[in-house]
Protein backbone atom coordinates (compact mmCIF):
# COMPACT_ATOMS: atom_id res chain seq x y z
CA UNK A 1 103.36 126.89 -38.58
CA UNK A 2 105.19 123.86 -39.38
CA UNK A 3 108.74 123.08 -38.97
CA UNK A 4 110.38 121.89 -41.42
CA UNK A 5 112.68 118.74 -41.52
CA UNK A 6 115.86 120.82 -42.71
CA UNK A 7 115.11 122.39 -39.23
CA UNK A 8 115.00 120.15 -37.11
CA UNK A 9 117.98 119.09 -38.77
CA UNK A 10 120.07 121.99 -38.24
CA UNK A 11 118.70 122.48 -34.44
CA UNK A 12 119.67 118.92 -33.79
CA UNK A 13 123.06 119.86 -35.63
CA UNK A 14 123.59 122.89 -32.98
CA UNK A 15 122.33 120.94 -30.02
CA UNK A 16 124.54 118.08 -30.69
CA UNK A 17 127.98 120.60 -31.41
CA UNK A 18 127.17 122.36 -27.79
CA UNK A 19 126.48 118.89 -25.96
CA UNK A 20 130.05 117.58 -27.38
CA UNK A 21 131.50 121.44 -26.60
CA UNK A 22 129.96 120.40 -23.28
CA UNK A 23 131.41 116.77 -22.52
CA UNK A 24 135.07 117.88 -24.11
CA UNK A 25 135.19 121.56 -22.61
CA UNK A 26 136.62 120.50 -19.65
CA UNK A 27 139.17 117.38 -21.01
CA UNK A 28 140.36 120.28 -23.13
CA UNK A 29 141.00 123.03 -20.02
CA UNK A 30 142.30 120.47 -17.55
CA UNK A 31 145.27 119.24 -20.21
CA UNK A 32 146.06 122.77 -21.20
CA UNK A 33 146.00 124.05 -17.41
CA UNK A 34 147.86 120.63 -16.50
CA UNK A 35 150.89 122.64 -18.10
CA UNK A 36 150.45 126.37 -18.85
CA UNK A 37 148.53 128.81 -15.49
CA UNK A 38 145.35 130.01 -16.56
CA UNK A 39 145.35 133.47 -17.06
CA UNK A 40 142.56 134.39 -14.75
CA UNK A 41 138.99 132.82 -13.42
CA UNK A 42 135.02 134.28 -13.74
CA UNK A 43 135.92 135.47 -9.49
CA UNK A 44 138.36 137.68 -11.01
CA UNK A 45 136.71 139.30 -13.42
CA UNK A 46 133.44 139.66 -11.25
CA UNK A 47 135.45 141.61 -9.04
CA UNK A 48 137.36 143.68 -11.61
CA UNK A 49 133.79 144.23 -12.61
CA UNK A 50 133.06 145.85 -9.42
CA UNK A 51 136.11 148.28 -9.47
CA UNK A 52 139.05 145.71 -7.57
CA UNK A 53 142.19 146.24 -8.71
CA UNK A 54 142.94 142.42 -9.42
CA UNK A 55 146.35 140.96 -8.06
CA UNK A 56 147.28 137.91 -9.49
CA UNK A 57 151.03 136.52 -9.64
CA UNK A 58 151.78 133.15 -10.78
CA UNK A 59 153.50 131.05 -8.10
CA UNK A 60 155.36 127.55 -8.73
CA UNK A 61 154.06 125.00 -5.59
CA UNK A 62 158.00 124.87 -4.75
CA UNK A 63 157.67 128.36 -4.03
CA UNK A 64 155.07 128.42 -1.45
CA UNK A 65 155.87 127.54 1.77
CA UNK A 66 154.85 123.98 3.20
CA UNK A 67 153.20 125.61 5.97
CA UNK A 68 150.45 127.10 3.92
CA UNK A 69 149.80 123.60 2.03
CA UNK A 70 149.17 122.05 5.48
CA UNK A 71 147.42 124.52 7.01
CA UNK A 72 144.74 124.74 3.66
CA UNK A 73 144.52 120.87 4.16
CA UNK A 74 143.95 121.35 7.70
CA UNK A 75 141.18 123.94 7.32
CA UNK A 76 139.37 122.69 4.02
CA UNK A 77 140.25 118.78 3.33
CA UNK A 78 142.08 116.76 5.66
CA UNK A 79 141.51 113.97 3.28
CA UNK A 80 143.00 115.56 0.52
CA UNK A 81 145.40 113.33 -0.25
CA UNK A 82 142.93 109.97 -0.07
CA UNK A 83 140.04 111.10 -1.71
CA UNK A 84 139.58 111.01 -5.61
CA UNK A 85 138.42 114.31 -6.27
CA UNK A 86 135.20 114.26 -4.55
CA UNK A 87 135.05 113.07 -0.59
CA UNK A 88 131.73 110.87 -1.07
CA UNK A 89 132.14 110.84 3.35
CA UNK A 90 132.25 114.46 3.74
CA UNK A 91 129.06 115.33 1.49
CA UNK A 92 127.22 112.31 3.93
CA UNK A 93 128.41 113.74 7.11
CA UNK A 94 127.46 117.47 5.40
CA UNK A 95 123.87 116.36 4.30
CA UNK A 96 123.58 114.73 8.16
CA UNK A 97 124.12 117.92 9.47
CA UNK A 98 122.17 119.98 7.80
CA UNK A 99 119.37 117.75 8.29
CA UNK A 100 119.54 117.59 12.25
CA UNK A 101 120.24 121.64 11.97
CA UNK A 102 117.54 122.82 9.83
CA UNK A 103 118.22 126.03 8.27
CA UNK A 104 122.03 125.84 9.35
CA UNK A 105 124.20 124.55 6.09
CA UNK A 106 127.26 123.13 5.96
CA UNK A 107 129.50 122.09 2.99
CA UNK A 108 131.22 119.11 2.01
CA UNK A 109 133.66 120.35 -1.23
CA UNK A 110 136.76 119.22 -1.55
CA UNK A 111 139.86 121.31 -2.37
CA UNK A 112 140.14 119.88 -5.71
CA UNK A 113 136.38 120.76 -6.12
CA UNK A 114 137.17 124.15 -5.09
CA UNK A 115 139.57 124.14 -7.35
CA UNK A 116 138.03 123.42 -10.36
CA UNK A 117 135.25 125.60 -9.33
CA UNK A 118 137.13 128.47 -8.84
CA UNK A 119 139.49 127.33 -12.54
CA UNK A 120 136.29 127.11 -14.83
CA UNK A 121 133.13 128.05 -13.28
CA UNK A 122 130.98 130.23 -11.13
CA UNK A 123 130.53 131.54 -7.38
CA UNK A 124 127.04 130.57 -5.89
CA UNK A 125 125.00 127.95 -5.56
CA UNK A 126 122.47 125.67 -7.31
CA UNK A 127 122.17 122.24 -8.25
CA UNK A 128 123.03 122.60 -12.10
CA UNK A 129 126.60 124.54 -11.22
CA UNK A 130 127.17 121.65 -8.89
CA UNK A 131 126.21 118.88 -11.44
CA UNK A 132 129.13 120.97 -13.63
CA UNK A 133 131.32 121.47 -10.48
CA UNK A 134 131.55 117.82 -9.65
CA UNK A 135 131.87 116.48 -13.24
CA UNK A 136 134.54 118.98 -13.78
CA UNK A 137 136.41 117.78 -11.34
CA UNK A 138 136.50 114.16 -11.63
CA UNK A 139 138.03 115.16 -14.97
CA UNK A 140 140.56 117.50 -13.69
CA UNK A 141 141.75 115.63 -10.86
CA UNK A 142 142.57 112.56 -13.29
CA UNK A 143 144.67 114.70 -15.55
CA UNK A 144 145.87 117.42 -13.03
CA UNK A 145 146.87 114.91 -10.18
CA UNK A 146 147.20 116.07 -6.25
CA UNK A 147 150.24 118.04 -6.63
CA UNK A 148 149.15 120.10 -9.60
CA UNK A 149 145.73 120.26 -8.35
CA UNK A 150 147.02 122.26 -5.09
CA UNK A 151 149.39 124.54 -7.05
CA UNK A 152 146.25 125.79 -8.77
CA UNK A 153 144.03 125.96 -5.57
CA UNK A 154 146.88 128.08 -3.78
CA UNK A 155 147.69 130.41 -7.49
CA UNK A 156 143.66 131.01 -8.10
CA UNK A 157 142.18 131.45 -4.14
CA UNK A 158 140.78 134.73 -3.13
CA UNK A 159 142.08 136.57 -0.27
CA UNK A 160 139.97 139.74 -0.24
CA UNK A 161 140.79 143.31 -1.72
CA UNK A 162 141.69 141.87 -5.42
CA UNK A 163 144.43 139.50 -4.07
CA UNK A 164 144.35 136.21 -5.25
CA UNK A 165 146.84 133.24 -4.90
CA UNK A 166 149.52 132.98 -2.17
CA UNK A 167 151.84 135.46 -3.21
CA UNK A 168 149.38 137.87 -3.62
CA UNK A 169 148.23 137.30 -0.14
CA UNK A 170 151.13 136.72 1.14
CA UNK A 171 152.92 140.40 0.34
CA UNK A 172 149.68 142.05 0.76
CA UNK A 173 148.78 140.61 4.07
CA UNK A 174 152.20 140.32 5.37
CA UNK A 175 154.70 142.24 3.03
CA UNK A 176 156.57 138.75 2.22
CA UNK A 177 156.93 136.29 -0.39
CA UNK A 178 154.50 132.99 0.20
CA UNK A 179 157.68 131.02 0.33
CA UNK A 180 158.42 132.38 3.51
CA UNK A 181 155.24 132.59 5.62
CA UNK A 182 155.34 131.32 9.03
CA UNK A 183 153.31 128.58 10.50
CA UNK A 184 151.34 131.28 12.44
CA UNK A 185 150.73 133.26 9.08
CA UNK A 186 149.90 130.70 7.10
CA UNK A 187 147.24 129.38 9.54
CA UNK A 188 145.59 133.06 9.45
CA UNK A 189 145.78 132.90 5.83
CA UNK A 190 143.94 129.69 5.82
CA UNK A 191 141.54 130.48 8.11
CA UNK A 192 140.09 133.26 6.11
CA UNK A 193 139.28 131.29 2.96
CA UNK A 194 135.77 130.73 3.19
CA UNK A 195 135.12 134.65 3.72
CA UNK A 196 138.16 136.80 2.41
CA UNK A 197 136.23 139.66 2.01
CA UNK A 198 134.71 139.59 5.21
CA UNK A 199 137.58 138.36 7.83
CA UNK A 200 140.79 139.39 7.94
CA UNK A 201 144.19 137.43 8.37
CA UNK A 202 145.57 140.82 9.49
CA UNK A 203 144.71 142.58 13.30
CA UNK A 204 142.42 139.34 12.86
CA UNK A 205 138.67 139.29 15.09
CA UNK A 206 138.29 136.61 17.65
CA UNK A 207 136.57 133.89 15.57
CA UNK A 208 139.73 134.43 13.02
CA UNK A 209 142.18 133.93 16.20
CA UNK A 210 140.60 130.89 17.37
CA UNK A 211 140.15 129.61 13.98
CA UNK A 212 143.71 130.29 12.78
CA UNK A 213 144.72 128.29 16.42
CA UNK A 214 142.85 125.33 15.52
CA UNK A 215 144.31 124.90 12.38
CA UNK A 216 147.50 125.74 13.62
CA UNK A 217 147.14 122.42 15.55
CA UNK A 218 145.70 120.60 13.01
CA UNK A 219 148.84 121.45 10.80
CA UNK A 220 150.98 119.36 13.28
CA UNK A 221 148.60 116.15 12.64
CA UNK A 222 148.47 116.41 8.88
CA UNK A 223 152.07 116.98 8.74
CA UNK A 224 152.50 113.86 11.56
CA UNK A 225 150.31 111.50 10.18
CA UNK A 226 151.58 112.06 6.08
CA UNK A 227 148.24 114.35 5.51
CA UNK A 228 149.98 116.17 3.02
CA UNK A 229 152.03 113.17 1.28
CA UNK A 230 150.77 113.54 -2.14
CA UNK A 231 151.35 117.06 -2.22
CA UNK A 232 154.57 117.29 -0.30
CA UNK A 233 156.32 113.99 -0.34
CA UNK A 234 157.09 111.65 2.73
C-alpha cells in the first residue's frame, strides 16, 4: 500500500501543530499562572480519582508564615535563591551518590522543579517526564521569578489525606491558618514533604522528630545567612 503525498502532507501538518503545542504549552501556562492560581494539578485529580476528598485553598505568599518558607528551603533547596531553576551542583553531588551507593537513590530537584512538576505534569519517574520537567522549568522560573515560584510550591504541595497547599495543611494538621504556624510546626510540616501520605507532621514517628529538628536548625542558617532573600526580602 502506498502512501500518498497528500498524506504525508497532512501527518507532517499534525506532527508539526503538536511539536509547536509542545514548545509553546508551557510559555503559555507559566504567563497565565504568573497571574491567575491554577485551579488544580494531575496529583489532585489522581487522588480524587482514588476517593480523597481534595482540599485546596488558595493562599497569597504574604499569608503564609515566614517560618514555613525557610523551613521548605531548609529541607528541599538551600540554594533556592542562587540557583536558576535547576541546581546543576545538586544533580552532580546526587548522581555521585548514587553511584558509590548502588541501589540507594537520591534526588537532586529543585523547588522550582518541584514546582513545575507538581503545576503541569506527572508523579513518577522516567527520563522523558524529566526531559519535560526540566524544560518546563527553565521556562517557568524565567517568567514566574523566585517569589512567585514559592507561592505556587507552598499553594500546590501535598500534605497527605487530600490536603494540599499550606493552608490546607496548616488547619488540617494544626487547626490554624498557615500565617500563623510556629517555627516548630512549620519544620514538621516541611519535613513530611517527600512522603505526606506516609509520615505524619502530627503525633510525628522518630525519623519525623529528628527530621523536623534538623530543619528546625537549618531554618536559623537560611534565615542568618539571607537563604531566603529572594523570597522574603533582606
Amino acid at each position: 500500500m502506498k502512501i500518498r503525498k497528500k498524506d504525508m502532507a497532512r501527518a507532517g501538518r499534525v506532527l508539526g501543530a503538536a511539536l509547536v503545542l509542545l514548545i509553546a504549552s508551557p510559555f503559555l501556562g507559566a504567563v497565565v499562572y504568573r497571574f491567575v492560581p491554577p485551579p488544580g494539578t494531575w496529583t489532585m485529580l489522581q487522588r480524587k480519582l482514588s476517593g480523597d476528598v481534595i482540599v485546596h485553598p488558595w493562599t497569597p505568599l504574604r499569608k503564609i508564615s515566614p517560618h514555613l518558607v525557610r523551613a521548605v528551603i531548609a529541607a528541599e533547596d538551600s540554594r533556592f535563591c542562587e540557583h536558576r531553576g535547576i541546581d546543576v551542583e545538586a544533580v552532580q553531588d546526587a548522581l555521585e551518590d548514587n553511584r558509590k551507593n548502588g541501589k540507594r537513590r537520591r534526588g537532586g530537584s529543585t523547588i522550582s522543579q518541584q514546582t513545575a512538576k507538581n503545576v503541569f505534569l506527572w508523579q513518577g519517574g522516567g527520563w522523558l517526564r524529566k526531559a519535560f520537567e526540566t524544560y518546563f522549568t527553565v521556562v517557568a522560573e524565567t517568567i514566574w521569578g523566585k517569589r512567585r515560584t514559592m507561592e505556587l510550591y507552598l499553594n500546590v504541595a501535598e500534605w497527605g489525606d487530600g490536603l494540599f497547599g499550606a493552608e490546607a495543611a496548616a488547619r488540617g494538621r494544626f487547626g490554624k491558618s498557615a500565617k500563623d504556624l510556629s517555627k516548630h510546626e512549620a519544620a514538621l510540616l516541611a519535613a513530611v514533604l517527600p512522603s505526606p501520605n506516609k509520615w505524619r507532621a502530627v503525633n510525628p514517628g522518630p525519623y519525623v522528630r529528628g527530621r523536623a529538628a534538623t530543619i528546625r536548625k537549618r531554618m536559623d542558617v537560611v534565615k542568618n545567612e539571607g537563604l531566603d532573600r529572594c523570597v522574603l526580602g533582606k
